[in-house]
Protein backbone atom coordinates (compact mmCIF):
# COMPACT_ATOMS: atom_id res chain seq x y z
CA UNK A 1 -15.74 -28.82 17.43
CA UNK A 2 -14.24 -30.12 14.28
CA UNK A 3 -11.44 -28.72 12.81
CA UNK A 4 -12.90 -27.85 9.46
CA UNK A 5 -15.52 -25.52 11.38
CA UNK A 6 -12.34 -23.98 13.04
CA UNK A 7 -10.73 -22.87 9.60
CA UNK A 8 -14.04 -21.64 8.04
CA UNK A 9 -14.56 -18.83 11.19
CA UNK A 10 -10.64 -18.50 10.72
CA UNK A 11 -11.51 -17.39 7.60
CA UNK A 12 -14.39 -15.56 8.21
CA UNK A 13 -12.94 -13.61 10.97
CA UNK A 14 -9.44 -12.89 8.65
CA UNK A 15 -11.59 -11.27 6.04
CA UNK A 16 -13.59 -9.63 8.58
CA UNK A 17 -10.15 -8.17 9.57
CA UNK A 18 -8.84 -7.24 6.00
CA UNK A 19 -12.13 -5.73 5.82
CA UNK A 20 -11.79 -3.30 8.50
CA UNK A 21 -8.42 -2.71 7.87
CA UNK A 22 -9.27 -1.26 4.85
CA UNK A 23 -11.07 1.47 5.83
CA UNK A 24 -8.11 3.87 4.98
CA UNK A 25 -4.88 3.80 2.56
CA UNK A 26 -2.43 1.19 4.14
CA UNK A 27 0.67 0.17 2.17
CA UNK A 28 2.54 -2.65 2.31
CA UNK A 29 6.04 -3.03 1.29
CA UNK A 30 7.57 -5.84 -0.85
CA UNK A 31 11.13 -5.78 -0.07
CA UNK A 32 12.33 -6.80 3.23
CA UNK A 33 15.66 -5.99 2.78
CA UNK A 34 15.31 -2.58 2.86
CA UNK A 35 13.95 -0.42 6.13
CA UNK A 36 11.82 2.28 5.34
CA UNK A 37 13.36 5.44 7.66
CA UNK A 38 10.06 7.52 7.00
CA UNK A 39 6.88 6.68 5.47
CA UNK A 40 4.10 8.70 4.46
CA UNK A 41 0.24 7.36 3.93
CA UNK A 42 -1.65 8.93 1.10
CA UNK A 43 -4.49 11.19 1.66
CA UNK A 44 -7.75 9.57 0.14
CA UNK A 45 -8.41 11.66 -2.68
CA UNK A 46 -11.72 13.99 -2.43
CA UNK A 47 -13.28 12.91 -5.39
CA UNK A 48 -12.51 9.45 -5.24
CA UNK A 49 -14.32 9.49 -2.28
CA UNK A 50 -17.45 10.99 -3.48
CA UNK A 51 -17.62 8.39 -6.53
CA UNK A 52 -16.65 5.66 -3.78
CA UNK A 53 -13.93 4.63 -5.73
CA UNK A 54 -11.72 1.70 -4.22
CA UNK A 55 -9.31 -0.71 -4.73
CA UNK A 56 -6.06 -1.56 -4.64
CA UNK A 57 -2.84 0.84 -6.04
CA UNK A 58 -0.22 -0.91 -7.24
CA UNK A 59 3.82 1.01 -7.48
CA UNK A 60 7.20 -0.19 -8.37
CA UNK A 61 9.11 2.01 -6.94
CA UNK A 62 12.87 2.32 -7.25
CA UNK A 63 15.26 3.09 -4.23
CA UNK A 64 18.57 5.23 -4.98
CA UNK A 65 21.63 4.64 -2.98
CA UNK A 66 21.16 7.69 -0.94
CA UNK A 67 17.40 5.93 0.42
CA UNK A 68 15.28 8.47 -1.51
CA UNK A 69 12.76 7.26 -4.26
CA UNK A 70 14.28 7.74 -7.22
CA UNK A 71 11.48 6.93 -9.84
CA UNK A 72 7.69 5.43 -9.33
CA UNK A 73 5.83 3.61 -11.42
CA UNK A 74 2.09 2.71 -11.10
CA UNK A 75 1.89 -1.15 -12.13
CA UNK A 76 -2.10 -1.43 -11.19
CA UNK A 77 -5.17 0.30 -9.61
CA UNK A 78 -7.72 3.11 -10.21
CA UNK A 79 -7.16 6.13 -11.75
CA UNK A 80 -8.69 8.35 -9.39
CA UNK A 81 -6.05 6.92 -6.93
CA UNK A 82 -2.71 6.49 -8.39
CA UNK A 83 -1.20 10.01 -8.03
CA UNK A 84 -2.34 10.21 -4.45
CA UNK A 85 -0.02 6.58 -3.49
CA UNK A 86 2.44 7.87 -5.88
CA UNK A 87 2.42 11.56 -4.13
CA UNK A 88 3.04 9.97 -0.66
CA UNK A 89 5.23 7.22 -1.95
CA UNK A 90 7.93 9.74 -3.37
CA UNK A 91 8.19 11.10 0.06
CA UNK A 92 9.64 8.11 1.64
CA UNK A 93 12.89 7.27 3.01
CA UNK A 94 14.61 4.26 3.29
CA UNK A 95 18.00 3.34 4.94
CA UNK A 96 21.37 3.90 2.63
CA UNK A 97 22.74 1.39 0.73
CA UNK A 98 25.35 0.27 -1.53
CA UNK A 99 22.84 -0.38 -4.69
CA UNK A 100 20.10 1.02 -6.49
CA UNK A 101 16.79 -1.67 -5.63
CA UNK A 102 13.27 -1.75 -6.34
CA UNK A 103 9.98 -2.79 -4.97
CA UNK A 104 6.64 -3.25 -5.02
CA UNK A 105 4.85 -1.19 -3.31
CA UNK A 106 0.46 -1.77 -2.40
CA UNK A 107 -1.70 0.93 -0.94
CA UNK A 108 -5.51 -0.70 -0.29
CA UNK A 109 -8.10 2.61 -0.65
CA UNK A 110 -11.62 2.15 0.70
CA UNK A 111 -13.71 5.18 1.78
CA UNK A 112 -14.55 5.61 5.47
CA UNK A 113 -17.78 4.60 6.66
């Protein structure tokens, strides 16, 4: 088997995976630095469902010193789904620090088969 075959079903079997892993909101956070303490996934939207709206939400999200979101804003993504990522996103915790940060923040929406 050569190695060229290899990487094409590596491929096809890593988009196979992002494929089924986006069945249902998943975020992923940007900034290492800071540990989320709690993290809450958004609820896929009713109507975004019925018009099988998708896609990918975008947030920068800033962190107060205290861990609690102190402001969100929606960078990318589709209308139908922004308040829902931004609903769940300003219900996260993260771990104190000495200084405000902020991050980017993804949530991937696809409806359920």
């Amino acid at each position: 088997m050569k190695i060229r075959s290899f990487n094409s079903w590596s491929r096809i079997l890593v988009a196979l995976a992002l494929a089924f892993g986006m069945l249902f909101p998943v975020a992923a956070n940007a900034d290492e630095g800071r540990k989320i303490r709690s993290k809450i996934s958004p609820s896929y939207p009713e109507l975004a469902r019925r018009v099988n709206a998708n896609g990918t939400v975008r947030l920068e999200i800033q962190i107060a010193p205290n861990g609690e979101v102190r402001t969100v804003k929606a960078l990318g993504g589709h209308p139908l789904l922004i308040p829902a990522a931004e609903d769940a996103v300003r219900k996260w915790r993260y771990e104190p620090a000495t200084e405000t940060t902020t991050t980017v923040v993804e949530f991937r929406f696809s409806p359920a088969s």
